[in-house]
N, C-alpha and C. Protein backbone atom coordinates (compact mmCIF):
# COMPACT_ATOMS: atom_id res chain seq x y z
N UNK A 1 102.65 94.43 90.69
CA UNK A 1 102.74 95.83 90.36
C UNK A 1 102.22 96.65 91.53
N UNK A 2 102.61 97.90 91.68
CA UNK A 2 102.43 98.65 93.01
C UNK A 2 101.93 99.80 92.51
N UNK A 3 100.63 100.00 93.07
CA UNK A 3 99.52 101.07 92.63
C UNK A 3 99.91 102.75 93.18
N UNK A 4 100.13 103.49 92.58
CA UNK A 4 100.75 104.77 92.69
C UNK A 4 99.90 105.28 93.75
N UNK A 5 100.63 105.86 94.89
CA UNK A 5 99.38 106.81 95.99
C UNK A 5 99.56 107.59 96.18
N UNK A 6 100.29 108.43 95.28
CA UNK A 6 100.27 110.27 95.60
C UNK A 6 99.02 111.01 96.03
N UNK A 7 99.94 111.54 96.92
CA UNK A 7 98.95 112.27 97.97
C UNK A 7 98.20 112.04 98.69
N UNK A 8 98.68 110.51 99.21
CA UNK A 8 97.84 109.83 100.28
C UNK A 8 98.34 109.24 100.88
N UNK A 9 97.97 109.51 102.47
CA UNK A 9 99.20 108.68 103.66
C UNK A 9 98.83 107.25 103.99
N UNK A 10 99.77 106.64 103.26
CA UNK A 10 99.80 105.36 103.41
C UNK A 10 100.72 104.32 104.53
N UNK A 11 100.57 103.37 105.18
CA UNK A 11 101.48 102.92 105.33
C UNK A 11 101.38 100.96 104.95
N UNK A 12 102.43 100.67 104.63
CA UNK A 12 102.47 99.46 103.55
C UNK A 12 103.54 98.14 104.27
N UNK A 13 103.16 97.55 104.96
CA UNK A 13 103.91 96.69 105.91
C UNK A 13 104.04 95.56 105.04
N UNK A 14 104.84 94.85 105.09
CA UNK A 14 105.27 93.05 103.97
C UNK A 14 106.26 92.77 104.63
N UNK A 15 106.49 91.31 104.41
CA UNK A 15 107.68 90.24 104.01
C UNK A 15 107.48 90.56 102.60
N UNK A 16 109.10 90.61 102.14
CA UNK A 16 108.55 91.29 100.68
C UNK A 16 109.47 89.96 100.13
N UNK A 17 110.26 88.74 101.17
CA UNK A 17 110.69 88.19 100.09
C UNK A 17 111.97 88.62 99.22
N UNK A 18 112.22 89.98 99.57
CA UNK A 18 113.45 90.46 98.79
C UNK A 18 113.76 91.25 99.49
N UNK A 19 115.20 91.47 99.04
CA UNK A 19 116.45 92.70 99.81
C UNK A 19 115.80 93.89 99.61
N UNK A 20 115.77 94.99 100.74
CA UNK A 20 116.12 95.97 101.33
C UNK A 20 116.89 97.09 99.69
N UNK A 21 117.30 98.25 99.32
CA UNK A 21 117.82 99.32 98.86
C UNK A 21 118.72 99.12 99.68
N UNK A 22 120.05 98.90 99.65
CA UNK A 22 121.14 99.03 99.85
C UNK A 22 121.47 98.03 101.07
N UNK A 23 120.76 96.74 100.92
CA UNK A 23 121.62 95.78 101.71
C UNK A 23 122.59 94.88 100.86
N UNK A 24 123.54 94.37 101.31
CA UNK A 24 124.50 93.07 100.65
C UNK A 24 124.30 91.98 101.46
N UNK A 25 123.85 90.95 101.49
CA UNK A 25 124.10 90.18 102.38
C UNK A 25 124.96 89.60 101.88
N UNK A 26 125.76 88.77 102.95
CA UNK A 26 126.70 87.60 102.59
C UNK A 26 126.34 86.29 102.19
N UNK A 27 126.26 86.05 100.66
CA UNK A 27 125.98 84.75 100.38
C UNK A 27 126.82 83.64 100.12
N UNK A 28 128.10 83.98 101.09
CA UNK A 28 128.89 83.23 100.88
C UNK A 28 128.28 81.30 101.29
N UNK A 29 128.74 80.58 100.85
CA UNK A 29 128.57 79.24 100.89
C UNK A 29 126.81 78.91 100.62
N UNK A 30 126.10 79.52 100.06
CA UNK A 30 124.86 79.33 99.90
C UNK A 30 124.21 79.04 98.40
N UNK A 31 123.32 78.46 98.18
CA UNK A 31 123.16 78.00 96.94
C UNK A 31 122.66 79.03 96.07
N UNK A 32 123.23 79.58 94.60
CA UNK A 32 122.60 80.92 94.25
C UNK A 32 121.20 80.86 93.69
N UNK A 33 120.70 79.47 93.27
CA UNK A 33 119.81 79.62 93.12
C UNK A 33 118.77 79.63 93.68
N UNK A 34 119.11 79.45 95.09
CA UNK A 34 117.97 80.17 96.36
C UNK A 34 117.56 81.05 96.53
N UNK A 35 119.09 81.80 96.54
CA UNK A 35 119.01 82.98 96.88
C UNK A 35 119.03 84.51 95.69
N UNK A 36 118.79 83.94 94.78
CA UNK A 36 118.67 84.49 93.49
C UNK A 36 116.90 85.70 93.67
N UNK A 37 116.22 84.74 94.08
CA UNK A 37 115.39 85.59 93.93
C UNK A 37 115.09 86.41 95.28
N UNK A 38 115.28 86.16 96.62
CA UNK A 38 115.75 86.76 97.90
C UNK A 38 116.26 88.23 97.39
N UNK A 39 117.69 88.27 96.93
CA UNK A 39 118.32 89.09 96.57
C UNK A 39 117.88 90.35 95.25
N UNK A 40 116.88 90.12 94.66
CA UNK A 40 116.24 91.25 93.70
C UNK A 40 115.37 92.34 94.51
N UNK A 41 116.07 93.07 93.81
CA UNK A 41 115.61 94.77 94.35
C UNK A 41 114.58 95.11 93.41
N UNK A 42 113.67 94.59 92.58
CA UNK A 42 112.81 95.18 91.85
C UNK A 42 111.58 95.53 93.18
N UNK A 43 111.32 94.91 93.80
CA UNK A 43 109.67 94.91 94.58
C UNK A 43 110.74 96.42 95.55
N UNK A 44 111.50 96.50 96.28
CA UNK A 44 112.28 98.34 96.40
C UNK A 44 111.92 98.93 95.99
N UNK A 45 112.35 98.87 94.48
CA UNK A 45 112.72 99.92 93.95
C UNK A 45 111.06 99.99 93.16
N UNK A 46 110.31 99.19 93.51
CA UNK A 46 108.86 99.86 92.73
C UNK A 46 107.97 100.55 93.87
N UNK A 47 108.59 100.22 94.86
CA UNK A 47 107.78 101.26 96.16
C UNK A 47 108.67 102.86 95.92
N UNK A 48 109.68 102.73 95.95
CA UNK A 48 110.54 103.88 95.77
C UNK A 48 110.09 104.60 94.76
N UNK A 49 109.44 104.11 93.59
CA UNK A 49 109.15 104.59 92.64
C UNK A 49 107.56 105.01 92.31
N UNK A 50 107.22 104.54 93.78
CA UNK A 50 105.85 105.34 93.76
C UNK A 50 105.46 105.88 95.09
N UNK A 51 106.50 106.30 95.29
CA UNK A 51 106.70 107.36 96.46
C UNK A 51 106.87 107.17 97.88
N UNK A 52 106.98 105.66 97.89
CA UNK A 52 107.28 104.78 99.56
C UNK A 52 108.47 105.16 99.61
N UNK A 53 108.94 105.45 100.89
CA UNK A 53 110.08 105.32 101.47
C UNK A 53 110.27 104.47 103.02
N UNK A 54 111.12 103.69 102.82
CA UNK A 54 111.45 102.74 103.81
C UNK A 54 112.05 103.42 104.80
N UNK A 55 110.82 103.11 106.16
CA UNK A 55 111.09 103.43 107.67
C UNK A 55 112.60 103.03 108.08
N UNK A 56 112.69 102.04 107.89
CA UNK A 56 114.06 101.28 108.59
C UNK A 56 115.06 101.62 107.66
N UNK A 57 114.90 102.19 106.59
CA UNK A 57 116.25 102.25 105.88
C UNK A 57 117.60 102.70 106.18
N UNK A 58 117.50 103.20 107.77
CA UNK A 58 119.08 103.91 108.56
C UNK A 58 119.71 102.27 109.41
N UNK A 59 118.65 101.38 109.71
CA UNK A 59 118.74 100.19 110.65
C UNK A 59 119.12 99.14 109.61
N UNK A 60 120.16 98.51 109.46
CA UNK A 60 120.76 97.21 109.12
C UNK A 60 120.66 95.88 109.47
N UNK A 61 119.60 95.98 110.68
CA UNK A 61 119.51 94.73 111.15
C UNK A 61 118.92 93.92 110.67
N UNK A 62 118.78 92.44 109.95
CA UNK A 62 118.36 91.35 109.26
C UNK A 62 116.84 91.04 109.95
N UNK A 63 115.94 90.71 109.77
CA UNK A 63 114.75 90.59 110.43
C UNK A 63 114.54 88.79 109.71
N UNK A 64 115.32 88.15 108.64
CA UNK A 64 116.06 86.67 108.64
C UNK A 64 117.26 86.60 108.80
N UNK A 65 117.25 85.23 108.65
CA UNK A 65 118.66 84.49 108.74
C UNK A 65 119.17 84.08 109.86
N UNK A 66 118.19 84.42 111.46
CA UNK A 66 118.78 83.62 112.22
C UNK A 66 118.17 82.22 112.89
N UNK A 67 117.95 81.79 111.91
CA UNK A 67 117.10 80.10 111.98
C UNK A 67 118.16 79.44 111.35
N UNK A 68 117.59 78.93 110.37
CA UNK A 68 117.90 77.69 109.54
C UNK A 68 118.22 78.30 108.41
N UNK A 69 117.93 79.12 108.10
CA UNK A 69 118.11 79.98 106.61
C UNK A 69 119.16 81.14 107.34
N UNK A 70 120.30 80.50 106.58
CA UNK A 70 121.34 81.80 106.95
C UNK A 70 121.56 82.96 105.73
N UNK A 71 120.95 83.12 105.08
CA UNK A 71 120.85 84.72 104.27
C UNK A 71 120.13 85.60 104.83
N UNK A 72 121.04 85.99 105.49
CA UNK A 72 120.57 87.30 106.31
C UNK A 72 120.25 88.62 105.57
N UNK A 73 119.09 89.01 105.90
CA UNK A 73 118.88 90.43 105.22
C UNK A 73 117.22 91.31 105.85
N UNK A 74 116.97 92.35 105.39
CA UNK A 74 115.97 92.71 105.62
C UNK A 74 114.70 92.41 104.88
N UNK A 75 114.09 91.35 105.20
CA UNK A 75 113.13 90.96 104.25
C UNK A 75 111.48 91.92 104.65
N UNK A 76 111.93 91.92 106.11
CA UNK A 76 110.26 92.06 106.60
C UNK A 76 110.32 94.00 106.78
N UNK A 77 109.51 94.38 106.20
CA UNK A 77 110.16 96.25 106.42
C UNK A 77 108.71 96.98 106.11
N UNK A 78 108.65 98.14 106.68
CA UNK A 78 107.96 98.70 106.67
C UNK A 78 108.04 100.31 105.62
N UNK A 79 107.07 100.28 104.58
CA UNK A 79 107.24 101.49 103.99
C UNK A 79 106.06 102.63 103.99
N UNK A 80 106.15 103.66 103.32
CA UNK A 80 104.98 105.09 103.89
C UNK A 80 105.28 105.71 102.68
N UNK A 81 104.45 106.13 102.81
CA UNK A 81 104.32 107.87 102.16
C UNK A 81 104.13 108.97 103.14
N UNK A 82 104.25 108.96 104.29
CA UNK A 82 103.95 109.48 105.39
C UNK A 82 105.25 110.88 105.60
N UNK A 83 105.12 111.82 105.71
CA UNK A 83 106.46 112.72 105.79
C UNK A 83 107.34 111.99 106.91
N UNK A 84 108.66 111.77 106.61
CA UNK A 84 109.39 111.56 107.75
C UNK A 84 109.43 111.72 108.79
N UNK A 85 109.58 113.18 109.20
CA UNK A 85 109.44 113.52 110.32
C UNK A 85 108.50 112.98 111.25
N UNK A 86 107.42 112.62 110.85
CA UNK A 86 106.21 111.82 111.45
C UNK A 86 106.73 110.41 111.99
N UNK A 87 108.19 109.85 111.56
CA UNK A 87 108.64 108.62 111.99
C UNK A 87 109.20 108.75 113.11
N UNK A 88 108.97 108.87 114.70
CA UNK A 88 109.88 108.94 115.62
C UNK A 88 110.12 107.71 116.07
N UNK A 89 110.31 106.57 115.72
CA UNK A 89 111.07 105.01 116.25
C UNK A 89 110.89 103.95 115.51
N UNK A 90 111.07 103.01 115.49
CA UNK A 90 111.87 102.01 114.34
C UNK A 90 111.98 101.05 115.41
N UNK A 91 112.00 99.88 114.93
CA UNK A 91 112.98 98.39 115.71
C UNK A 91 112.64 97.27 115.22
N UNK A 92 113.31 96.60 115.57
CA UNK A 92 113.15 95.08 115.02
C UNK A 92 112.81 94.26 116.50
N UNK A 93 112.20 93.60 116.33
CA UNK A 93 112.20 92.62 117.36
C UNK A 93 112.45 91.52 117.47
N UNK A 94 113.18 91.13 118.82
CA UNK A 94 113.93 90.03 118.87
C UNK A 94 113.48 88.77 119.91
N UNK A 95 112.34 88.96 120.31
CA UNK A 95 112.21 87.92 121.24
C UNK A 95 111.04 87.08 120.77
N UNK A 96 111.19 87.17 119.68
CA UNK A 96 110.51 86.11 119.34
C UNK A 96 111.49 84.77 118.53
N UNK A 97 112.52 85.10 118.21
CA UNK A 97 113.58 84.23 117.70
C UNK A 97 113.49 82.43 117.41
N UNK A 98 112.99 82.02 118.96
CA UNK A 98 112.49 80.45 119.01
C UNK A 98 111.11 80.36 118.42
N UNK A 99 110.50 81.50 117.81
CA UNK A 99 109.29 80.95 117.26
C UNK A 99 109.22 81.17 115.58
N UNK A 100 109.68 82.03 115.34
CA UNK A 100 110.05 82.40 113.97
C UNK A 100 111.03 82.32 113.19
N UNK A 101 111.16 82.37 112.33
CA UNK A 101 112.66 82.64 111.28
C UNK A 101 112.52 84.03 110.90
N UNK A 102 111.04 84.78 111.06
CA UNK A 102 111.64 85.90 111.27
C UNK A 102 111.25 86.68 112.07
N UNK A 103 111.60 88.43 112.05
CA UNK A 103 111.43 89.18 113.22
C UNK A 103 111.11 90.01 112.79
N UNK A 104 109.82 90.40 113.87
CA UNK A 104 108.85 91.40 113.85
C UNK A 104 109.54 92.64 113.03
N UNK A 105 109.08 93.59 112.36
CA UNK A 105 109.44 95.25 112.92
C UNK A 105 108.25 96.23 113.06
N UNK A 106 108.50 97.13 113.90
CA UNK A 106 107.50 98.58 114.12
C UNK A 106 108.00 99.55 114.25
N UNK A 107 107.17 100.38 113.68
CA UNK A 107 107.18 102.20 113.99
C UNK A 107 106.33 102.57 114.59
N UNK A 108 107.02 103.80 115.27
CA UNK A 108 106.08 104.97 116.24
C UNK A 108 105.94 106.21 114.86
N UNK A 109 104.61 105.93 114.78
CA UNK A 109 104.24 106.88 114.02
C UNK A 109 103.17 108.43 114.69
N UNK A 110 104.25 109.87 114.82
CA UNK A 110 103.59 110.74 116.11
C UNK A 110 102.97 111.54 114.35
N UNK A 111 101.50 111.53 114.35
CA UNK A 111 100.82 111.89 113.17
C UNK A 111 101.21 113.59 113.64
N UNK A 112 101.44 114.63 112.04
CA UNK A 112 101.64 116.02 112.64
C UNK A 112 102.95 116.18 112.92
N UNK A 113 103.76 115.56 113.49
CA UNK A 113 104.96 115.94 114.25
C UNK A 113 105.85 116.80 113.18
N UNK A 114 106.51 117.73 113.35
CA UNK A 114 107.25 118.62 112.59
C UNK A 114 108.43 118.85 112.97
N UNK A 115 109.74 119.04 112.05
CA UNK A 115 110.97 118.79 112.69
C UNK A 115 111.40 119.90 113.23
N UNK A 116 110.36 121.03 113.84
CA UNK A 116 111.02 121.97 114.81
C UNK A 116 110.11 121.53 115.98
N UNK A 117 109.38 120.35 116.02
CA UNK A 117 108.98 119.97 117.35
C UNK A 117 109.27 119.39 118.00
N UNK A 118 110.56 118.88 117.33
CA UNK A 118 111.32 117.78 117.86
C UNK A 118 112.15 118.11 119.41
């Protein structure tokens, strides 16, 4: 369960273990009962529902699936309560590939920033 933080700037980093708000991955040829629980949007949609919103949610890129485990999706993501505008960069990282199954992500978080300062 995910503890409500209105009105407080949070930021909430995980492998959450589950899909992303609006990813599909392709599970073609894969066993469903692997990927059964991978694929549930409840641990989303209970940050969403207490006021997180996901940094990366414009970026599609899989942070698994390029190991051994081919269900690709966004498992590892970063969420806030932080006003948007305060998000100026995003990425996934990729050079770690031979050491992990999965990949890093970070934000540039400019505290203050306002979207006529842009």
């Amino acid at each position: 369960m995910i503890t409500v933080h209105r009105r407080l700037d949070v930021v909430y980093m995980a492998d959450t273990n589950a899909r992303a708000i609006g990813d599909t991955p392709d599970t073609s040829g894969l066993d469903p009962n692997k990927v059964t629980k991978k694929l549930d949007l409840a641990p989303a949609k209970e940050l969403a529902a207490a006021g997180f919103h996901h940094i990366g949610h414009q970026d599609p890129t899989p942070t698994v699936g390029h190991g051994d485990d081919k269900l690709a999706y966004r498992c590892d993501r970063i969420h806030t309560t932080l006003p948007a505008e305060w998000i100026t960069g995003y990425g996934v990282e990729f050079g770690g590939d031979h050491l992990s199954d999965h990949r890093p992500v970070w934000a540039e978080i400019t505290f203050g920033q306002t979207a006529a300062g842009r």
